[in-house]
PDB file of N, CA and C in Angstrom:
ATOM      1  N   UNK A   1      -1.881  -3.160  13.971  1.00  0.00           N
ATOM      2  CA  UNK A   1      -2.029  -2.902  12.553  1.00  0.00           C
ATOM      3  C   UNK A   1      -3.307  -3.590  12.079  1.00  0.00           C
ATOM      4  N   UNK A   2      -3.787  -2.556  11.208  1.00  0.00           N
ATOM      5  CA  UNK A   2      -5.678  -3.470  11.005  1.00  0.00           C
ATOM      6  C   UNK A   2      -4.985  -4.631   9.339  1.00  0.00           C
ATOM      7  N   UNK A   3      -5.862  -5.475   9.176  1.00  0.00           N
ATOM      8  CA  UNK A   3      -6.326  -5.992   8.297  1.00  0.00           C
ATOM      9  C   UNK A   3      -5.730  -5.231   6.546  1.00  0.00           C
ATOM     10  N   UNK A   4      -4.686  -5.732   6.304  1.00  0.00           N
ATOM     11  CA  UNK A   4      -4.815  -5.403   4.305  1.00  0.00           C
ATOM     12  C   UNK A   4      -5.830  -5.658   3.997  1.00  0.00           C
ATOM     13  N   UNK A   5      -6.347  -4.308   3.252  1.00  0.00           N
ATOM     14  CA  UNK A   5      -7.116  -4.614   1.606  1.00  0.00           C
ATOM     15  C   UNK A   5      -6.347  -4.773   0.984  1.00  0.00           C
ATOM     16  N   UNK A   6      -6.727  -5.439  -0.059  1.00  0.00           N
ATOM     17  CA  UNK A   6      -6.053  -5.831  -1.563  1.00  0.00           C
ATOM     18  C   UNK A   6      -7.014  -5.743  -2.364  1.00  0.00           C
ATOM     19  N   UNK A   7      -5.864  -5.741  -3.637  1.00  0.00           N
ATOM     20  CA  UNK A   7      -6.853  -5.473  -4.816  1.00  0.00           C
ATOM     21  C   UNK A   7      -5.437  -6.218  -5.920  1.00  0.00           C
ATOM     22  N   UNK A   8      -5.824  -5.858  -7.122  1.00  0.00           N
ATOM     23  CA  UNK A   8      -5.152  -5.890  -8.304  1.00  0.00           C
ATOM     24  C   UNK A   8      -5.131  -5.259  -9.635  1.00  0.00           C
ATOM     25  N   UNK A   9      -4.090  -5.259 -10.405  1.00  0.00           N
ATOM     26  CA  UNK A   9      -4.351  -4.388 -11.632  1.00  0.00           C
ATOM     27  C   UNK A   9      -3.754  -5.061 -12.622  1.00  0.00           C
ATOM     28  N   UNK A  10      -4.545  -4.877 -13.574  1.00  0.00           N
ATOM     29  CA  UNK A  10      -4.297  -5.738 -14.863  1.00  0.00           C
ATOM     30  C   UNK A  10      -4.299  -5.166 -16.229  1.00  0.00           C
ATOM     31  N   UNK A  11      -3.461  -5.788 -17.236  1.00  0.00           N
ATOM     32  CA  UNK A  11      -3.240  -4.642 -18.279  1.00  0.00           C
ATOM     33  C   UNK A  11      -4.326  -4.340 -19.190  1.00  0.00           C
ATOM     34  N   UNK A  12      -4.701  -3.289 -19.389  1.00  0.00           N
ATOM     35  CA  UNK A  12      -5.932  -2.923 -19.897  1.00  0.00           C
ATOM     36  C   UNK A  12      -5.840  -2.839 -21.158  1.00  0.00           C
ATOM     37  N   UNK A  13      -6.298  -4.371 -21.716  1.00  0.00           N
ATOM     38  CA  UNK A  13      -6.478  -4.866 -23.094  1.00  0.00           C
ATOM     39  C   UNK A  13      -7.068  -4.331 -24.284  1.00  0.00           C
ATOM     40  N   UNK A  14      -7.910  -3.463 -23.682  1.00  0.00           N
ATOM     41  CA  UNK A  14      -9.005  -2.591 -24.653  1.00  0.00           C
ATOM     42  C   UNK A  14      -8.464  -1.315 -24.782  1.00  0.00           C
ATOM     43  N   UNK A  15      -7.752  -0.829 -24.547  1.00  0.00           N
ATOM     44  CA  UNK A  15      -6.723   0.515 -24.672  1.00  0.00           C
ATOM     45  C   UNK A  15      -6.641   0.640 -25.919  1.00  0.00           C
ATOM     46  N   UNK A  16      -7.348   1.421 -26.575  1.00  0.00           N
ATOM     47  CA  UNK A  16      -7.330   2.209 -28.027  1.00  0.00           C
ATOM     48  C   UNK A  16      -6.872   3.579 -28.022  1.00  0.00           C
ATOM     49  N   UNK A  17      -6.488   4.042 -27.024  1.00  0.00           N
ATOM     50  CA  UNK A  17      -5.727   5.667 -27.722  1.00  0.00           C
ATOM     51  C   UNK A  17      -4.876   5.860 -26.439  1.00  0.00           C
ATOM     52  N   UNK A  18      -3.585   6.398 -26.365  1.00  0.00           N
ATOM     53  CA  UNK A  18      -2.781   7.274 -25.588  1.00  0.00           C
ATOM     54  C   UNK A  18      -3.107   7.264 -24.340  1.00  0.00           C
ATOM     55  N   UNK A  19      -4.490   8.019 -24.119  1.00  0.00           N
ATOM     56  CA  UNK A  19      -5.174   8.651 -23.028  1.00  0.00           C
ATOM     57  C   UNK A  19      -5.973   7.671 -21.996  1.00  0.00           C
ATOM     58  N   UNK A  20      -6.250   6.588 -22.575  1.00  0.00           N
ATOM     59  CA  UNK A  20      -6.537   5.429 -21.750  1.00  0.00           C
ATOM     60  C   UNK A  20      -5.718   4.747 -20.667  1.00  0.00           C
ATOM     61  N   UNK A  21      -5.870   3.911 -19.976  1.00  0.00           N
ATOM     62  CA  UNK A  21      -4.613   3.900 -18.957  1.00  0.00           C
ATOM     63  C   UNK A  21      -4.252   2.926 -19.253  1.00  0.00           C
ATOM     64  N   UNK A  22      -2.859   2.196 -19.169  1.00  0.00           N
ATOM     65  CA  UNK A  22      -2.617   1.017 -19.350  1.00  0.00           C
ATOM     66  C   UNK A  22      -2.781   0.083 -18.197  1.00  0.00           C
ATOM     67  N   UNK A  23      -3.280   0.169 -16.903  1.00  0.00           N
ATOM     68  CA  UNK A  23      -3.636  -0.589 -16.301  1.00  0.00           C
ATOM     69  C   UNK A  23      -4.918  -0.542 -16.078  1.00  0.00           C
ATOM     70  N   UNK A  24      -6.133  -1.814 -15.888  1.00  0.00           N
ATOM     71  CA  UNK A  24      -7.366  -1.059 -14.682  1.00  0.00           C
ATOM     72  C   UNK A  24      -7.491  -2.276 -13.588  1.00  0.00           C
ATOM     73  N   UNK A  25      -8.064  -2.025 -12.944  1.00  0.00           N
ATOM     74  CA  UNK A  25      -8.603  -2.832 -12.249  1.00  0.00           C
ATOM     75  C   UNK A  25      -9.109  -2.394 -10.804  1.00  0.00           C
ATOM     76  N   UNK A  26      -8.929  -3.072  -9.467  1.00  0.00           N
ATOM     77  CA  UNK A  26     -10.178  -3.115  -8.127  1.00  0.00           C
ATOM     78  C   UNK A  26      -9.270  -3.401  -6.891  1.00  0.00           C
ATOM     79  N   UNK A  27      -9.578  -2.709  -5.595  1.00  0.00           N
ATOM     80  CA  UNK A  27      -8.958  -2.603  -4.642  1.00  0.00           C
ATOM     81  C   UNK A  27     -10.009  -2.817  -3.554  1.00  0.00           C
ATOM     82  N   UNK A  28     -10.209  -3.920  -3.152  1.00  0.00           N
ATOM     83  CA  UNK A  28     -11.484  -3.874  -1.853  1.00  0.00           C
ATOM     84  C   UNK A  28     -11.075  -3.791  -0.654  1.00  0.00           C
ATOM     85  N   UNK A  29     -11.381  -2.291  -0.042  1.00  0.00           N
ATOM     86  CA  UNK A  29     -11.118  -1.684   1.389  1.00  0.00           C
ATOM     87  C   UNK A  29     -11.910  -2.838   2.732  1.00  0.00           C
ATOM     88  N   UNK A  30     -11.165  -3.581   3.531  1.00  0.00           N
ATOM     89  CA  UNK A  30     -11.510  -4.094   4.401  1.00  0.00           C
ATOM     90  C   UNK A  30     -12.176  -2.813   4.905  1.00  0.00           C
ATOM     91  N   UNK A  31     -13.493  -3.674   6.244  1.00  0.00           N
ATOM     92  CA  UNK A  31     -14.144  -2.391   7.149  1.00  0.00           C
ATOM     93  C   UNK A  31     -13.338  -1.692   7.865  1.00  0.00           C
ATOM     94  N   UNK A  32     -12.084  -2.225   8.702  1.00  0.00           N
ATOM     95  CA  UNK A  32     -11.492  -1.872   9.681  1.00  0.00           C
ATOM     96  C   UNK A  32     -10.502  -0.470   8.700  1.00  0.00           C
ATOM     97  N   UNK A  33      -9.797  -0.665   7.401  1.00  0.00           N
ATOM     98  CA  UNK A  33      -9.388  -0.106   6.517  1.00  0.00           C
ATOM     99  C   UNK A  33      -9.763   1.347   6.721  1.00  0.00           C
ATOM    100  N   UNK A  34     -11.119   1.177   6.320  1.00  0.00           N
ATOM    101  CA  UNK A  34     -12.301   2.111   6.071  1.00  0.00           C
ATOM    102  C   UNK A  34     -13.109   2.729   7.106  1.00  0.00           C
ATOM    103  N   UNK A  35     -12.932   2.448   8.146  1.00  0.00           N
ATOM    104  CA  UNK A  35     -13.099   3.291   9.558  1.00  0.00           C
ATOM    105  C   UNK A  35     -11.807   3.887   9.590  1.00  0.00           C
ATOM    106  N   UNK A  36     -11.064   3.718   9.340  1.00  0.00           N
ATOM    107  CA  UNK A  36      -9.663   4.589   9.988  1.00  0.00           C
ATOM    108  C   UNK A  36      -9.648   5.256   9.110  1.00  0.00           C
ATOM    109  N   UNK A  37      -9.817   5.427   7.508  1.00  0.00           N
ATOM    110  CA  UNK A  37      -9.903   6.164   6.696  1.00  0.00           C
ATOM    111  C   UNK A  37     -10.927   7.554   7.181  1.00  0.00           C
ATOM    112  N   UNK A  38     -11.986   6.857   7.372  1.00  0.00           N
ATOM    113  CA  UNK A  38     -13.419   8.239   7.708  1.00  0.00           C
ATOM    114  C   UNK A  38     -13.004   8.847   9.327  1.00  0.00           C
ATOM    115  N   UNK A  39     -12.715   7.725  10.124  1.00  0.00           N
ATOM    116  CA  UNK A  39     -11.661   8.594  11.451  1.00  0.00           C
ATOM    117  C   UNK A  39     -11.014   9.372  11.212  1.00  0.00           C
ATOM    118  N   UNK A  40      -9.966   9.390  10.197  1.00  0.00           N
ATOM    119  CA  UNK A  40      -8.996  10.453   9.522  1.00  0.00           C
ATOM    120  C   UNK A  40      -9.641  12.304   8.995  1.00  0.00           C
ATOM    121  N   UNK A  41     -10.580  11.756   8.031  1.00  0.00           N
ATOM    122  CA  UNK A  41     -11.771  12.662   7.612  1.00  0.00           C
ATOM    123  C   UNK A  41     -12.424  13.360   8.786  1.00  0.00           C
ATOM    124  N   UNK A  42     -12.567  12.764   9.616  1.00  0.00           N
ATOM    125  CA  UNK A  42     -13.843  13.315  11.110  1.00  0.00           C
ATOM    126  C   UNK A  42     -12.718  14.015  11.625  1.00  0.00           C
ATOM    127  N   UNK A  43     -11.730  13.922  11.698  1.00  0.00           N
ATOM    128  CA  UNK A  43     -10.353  14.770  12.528  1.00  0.00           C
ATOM    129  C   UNK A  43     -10.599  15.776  11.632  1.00  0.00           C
ATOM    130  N   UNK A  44     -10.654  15.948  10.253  1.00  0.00           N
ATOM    131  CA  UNK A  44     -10.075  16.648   9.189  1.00  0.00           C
ATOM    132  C   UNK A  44      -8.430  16.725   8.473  1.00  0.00           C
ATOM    133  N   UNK A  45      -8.311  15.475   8.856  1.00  0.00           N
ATOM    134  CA  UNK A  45      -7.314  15.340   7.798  1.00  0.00           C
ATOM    135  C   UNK A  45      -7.496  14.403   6.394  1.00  0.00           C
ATOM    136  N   UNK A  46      -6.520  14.261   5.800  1.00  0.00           N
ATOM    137  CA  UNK A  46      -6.658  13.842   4.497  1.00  0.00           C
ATOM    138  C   UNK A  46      -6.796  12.291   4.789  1.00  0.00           C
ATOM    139  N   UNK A  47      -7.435  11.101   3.718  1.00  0.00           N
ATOM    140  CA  UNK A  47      -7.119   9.788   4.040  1.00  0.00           C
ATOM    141  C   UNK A  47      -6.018   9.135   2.930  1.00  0.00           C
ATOM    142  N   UNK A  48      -5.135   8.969   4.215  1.00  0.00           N
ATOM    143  CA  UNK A  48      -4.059   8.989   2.884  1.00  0.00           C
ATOM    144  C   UNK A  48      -3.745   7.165   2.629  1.00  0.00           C
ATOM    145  N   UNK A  49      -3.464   6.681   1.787  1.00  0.00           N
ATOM    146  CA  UNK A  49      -3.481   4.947   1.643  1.00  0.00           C
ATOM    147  C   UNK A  49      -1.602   4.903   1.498  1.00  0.00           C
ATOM    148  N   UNK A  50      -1.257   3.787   1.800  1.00  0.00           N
ATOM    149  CA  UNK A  50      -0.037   3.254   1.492  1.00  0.00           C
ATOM    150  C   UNK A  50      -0.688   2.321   0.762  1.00  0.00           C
ATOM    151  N   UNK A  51       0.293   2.098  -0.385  1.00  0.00           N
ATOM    152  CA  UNK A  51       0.260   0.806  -1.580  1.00  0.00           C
ATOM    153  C   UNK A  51       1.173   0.136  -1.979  1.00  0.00           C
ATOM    154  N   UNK A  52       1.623  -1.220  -1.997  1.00  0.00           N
ATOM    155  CA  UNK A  52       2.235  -1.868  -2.282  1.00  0.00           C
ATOM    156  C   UNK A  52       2.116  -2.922  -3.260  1.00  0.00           C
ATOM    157  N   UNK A  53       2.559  -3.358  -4.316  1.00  0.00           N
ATOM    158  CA  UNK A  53       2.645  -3.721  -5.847  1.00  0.00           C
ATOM    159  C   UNK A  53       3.824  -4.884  -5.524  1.00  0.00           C
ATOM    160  N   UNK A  54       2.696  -5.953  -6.107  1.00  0.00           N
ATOM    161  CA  UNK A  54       4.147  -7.024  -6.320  1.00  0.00           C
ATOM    162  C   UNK A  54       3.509  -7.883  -7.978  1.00  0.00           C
ATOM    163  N   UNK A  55       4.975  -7.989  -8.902  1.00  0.00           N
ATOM    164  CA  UNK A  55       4.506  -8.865 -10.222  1.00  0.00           C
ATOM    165  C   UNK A  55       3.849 -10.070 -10.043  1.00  0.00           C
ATOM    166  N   UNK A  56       2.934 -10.753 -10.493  1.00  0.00           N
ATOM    167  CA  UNK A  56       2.585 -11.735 -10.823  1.00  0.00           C
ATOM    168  C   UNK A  56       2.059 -12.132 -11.844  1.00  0.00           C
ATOM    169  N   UNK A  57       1.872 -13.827 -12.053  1.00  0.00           N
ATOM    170  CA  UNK A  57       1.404 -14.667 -12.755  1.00  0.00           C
ATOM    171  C   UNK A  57       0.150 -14.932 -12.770  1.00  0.00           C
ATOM    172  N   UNK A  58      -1.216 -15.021 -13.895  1.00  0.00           N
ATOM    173  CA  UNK A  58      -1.949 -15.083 -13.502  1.00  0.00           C
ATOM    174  C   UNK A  58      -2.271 -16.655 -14.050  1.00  0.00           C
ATOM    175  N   UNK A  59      -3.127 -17.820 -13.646  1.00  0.00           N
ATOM    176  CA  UNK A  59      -3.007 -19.058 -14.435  1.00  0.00           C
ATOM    177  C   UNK A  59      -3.101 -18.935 -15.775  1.00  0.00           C
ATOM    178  N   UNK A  60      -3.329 -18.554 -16.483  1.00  0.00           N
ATOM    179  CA  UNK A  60      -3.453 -18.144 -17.715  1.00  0.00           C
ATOM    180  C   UNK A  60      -2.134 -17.500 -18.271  1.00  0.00           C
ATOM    181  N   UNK A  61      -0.974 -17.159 -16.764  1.00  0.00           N
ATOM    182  CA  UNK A  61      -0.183 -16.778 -17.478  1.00  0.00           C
ATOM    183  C   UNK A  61       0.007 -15.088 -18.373  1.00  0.00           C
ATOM    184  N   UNK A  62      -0.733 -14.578 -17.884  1.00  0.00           N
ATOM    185  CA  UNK A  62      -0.386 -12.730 -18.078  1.00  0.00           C
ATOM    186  C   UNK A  62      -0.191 -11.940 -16.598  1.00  0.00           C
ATOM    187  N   UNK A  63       0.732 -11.416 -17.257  1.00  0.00           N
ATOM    188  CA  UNK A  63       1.185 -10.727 -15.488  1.00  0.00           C
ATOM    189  C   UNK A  63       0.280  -9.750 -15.633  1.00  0.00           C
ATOM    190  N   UNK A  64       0.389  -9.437 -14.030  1.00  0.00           N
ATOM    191  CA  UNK A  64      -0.542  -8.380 -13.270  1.00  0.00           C
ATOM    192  C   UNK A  64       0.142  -8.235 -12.177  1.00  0.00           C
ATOM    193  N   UNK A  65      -0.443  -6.922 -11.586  1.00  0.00           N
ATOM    194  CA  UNK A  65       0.264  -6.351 -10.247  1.00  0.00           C
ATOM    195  C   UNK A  65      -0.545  -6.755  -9.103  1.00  0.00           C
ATOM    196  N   UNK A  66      -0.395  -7.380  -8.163  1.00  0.00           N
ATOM    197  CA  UNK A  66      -1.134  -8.336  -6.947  1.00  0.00           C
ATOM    198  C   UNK A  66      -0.842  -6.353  -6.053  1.00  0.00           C
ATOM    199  N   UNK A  67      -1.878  -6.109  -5.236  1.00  0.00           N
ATOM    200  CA  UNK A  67      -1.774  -4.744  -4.452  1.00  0.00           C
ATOM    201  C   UNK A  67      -1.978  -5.030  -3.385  1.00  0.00           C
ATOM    202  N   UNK A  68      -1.640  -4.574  -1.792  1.00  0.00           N
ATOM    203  CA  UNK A  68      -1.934  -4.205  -0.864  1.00  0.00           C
ATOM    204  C   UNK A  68      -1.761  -2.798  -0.043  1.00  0.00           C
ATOM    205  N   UNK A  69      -3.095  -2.607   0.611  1.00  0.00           N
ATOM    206  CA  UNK A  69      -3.301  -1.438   0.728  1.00  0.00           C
ATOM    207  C   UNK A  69      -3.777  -1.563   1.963  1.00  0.00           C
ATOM    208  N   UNK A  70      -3.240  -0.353   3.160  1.00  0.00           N
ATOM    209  CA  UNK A  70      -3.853  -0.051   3.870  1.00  0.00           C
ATOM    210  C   UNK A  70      -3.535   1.237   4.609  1.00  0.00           C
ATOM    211  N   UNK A  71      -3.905   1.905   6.206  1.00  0.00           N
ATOM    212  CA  UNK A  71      -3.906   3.464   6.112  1.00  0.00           C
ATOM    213  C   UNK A  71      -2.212   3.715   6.386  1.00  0.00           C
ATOM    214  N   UNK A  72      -1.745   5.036   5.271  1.00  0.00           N
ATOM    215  CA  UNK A  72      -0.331   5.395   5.309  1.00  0.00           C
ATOM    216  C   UNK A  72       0.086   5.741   6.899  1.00  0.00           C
ATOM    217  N   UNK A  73       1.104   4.754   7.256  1.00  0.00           N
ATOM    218  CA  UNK A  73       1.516   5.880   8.689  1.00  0.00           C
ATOM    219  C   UNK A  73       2.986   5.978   8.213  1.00  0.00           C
ATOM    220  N   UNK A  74       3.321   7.437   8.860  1.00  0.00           N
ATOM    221  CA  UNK A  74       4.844   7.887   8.237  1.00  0.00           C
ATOM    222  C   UNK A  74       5.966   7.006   9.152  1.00  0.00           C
ATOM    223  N   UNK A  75       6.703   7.066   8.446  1.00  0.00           N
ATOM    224  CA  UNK A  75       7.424   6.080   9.045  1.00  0.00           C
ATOM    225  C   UNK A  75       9.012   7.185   9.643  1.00  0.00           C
ATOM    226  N   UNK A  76       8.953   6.909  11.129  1.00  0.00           N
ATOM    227  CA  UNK A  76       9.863   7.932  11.937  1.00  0.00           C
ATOM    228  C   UNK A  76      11.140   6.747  12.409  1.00  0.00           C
ATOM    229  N   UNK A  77      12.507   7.047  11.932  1.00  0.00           N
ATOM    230  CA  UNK A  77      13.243   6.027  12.284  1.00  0.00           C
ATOM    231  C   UNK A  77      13.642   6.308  13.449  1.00  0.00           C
ATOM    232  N   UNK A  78      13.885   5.459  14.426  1.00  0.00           N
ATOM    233  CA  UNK A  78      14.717   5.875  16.113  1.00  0.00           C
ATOM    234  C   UNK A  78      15.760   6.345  15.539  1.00  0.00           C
ATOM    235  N   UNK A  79      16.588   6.808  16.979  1.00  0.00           N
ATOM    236  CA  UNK A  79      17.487   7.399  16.456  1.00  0.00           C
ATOM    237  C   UNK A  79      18.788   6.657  17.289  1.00  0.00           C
ATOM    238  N   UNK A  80      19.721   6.299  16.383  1.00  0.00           N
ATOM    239  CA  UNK A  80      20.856   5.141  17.192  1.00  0.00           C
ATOM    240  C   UNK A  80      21.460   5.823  18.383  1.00  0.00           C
ATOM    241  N   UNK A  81      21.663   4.790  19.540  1.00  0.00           N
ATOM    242  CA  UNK A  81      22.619   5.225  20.791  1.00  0.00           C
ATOM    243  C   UNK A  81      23.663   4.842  20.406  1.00  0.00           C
ATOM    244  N   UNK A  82      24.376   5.858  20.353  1.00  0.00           N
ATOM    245  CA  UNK A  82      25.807   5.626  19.914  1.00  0.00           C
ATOM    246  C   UNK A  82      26.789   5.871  21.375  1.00  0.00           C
ATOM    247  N   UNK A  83      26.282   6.111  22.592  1.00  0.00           N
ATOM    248  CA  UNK A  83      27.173   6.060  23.715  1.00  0.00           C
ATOM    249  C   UNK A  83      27.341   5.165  24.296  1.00  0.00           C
ATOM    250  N   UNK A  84      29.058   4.800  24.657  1.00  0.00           N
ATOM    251  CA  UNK A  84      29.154   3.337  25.065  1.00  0.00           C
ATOM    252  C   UNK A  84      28.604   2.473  26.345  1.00  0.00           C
ATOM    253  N   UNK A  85      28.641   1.644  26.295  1.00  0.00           N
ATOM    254  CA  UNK A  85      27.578   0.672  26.870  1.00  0.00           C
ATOM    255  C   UNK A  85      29.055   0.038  27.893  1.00  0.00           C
ATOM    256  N   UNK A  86      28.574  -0.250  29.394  1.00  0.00           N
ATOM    257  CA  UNK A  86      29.727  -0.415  29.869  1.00  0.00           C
ATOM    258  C   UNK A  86      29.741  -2.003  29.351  1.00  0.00           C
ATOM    259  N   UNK A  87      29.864  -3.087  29.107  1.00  0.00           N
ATOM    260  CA  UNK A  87      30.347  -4.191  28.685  1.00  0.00           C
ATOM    261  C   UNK A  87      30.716  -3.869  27.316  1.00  0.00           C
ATOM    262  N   UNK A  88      31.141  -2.954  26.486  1.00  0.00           N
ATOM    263  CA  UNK A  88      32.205  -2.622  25.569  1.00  0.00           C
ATOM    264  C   UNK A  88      33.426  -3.168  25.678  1.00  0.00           C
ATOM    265  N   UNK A  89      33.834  -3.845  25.564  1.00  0.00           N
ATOM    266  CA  UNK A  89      35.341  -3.991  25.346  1.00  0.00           C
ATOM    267  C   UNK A  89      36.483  -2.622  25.595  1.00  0.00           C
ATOM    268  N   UNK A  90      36.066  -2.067  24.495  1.00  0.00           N
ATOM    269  CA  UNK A  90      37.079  -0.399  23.875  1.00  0.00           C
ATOM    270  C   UNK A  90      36.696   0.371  24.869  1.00  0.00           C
TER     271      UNK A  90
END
């Protein structure tokens, strides 16, 4: 697994109408990130990111969302052996 980027988002104080977003902020793609991203592209597929959001405190005391980011892989669950195992008991 390469290297998280992170970033963060913070509530966007200057928000004067509807259409503005209530968050902004910055996500800096490590290199390793960002080769697997344009690897993705050179195949021709899409570069797709997984993101993960956790609350925090900032010293000042206004929350913000702490982010980590890096390339989405789908996640395939095994599939359970459910046939018995000879040291079973039953």
């Amino acid at each position: 697994m390469t290297e998280l980027s992170k970033g963060a988002l913070f509530v966007n104080t200057r928000k004067k109408t509807e259409n503005q977003p209530n968050f902004r902020g910055e996500i800096t793609l490590t290199k390793a990130v960002l080769k697997e991203l344009v690897d993705e592209v050179k195949k021709g597929n899409e570069a797709k990111l997984a993101v993960a959001a956790w609350e925090r405190k900032s010293k000042a005391g206004n929350t913000y969302l702490s982010l980590s980011v890096q390339k989405y892989v789908e996640y395939k669950p095994q599939p359970i052996d459910t046939s018995p195992q000879e040291d079973d008991p039953f």
